[in-house]
Protein backbone atom coordinates (compact mmCIF):
# COMPACT_ATOMS: atom_id res chain seq x y z
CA UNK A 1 -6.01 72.45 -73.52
CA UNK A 2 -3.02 70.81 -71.51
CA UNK A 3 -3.84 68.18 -69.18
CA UNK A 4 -1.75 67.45 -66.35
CA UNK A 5 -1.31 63.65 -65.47
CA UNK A 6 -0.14 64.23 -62.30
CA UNK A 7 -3.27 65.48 -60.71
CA UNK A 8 -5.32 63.70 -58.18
CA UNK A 9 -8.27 62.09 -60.03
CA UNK A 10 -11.65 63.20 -58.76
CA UNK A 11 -14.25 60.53 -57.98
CA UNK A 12 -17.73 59.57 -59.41
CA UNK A 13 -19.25 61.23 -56.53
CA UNK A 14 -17.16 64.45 -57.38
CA UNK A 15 -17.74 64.61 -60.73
CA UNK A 16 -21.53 65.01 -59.95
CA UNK A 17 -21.25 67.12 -57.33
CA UNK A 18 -19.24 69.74 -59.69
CA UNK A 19 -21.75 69.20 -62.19
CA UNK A 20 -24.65 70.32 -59.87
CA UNK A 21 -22.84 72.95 -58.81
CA UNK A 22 -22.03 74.26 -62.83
CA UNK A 23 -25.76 73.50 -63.12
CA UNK A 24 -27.06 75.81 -60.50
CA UNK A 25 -24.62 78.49 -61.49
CA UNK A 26 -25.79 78.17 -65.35
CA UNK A 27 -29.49 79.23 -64.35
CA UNK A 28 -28.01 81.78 -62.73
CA UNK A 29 -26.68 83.07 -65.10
CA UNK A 30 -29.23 82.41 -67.84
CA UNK A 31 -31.52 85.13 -65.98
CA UNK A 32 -29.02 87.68 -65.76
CA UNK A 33 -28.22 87.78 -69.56
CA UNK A 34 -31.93 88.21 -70.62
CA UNK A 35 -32.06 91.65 -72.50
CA UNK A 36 -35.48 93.08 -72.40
CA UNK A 37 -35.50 95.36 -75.62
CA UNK A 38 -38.28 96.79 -77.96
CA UNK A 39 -37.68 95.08 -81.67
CA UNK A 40 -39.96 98.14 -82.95
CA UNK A 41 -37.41 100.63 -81.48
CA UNK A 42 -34.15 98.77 -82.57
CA UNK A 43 -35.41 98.56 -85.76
CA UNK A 44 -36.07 102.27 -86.05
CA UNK A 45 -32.27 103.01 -84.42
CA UNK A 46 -30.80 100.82 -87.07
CA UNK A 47 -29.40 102.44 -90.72
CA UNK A 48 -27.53 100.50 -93.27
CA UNK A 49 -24.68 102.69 -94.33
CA UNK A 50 -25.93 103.50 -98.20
CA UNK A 51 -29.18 102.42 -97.70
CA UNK A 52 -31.24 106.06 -98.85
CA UNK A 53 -32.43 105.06 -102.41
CA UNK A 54 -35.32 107.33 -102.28
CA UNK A 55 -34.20 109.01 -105.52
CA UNK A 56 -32.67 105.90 -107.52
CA UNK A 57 -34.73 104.67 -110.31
CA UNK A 58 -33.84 101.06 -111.75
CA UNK A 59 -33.88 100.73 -115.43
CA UNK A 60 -34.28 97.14 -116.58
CA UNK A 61 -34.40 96.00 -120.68
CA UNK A 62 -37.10 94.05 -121.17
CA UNK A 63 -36.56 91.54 -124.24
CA UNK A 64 -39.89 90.41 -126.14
CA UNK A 65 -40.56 86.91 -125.62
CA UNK A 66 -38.21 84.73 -128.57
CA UNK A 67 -39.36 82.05 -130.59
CA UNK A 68 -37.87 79.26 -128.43
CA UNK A 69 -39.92 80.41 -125.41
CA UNK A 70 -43.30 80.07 -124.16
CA UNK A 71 -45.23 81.54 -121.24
CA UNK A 72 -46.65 78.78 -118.62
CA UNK A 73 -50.45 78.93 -118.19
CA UNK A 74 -49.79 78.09 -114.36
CA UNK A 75 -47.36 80.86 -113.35
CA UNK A 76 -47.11 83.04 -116.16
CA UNK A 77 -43.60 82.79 -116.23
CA UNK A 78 -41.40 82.47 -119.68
CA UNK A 79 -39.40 80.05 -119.96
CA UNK A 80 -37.27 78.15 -122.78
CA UNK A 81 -39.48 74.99 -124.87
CA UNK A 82 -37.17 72.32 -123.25
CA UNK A 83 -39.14 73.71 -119.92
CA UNK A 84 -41.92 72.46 -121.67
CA UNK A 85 -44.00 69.40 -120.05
CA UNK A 86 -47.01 69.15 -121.50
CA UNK A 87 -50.41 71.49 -122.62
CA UNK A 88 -53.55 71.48 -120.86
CA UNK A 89 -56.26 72.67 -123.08
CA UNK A 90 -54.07 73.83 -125.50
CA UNK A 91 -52.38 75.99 -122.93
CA UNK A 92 -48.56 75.26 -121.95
CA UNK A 93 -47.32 73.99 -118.65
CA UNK A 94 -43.89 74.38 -117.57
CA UNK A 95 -41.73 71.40 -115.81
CA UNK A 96 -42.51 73.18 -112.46
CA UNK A 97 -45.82 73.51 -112.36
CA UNK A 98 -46.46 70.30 -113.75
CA UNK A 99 -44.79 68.56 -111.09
């Protein structure tokens, strides 16, 4: 933004008065931008392009837990032994869930 230096400076007593006067005109303009709109409806209205997957099917391989894994006690989750943090009645806890 260019700023010319030969301008007439405005005063304090400007300055505020401009302000008020951008003030006033702001909540004017904050009512007239309010858009009173159903979410329900908009929602309906809206489609993602691709988004019918009413006849996919997902296929996902399912590996047997290994060796070097173990299933927390806490969250049932499998995770690797250096996850391990410690047993609680000879049940294993994972770093998460121990924290």
């Amino acid at each position: 933004m260019a700023t010319d230096y030969d301008a007439p400076r405005k005063t304090d007593d400007e300055l505020s008065e401009d302000s008020l006067e951008e003030l006033k005109a702001r909540r004017v303009d904050k009512g007239s931008g309010a858009v009173d709109e159903d979410e329900i409806e908009a929602a309906e209205g809206f489609e993602l392009p691709g988004a019918d997957l009413s006849n996919e099917e997902l296929s996902v391989r399912v590996l047997p837990r290994q060796a070097d894994e173990f299933t927390c006690s806490t969250c049932f989750l499998v995770h690797h032994r250096s996850q391990l943090a410690k047993e609680v009645g000879g049940q294993p806890v994972c770093k998460e869930c121990a924290a």
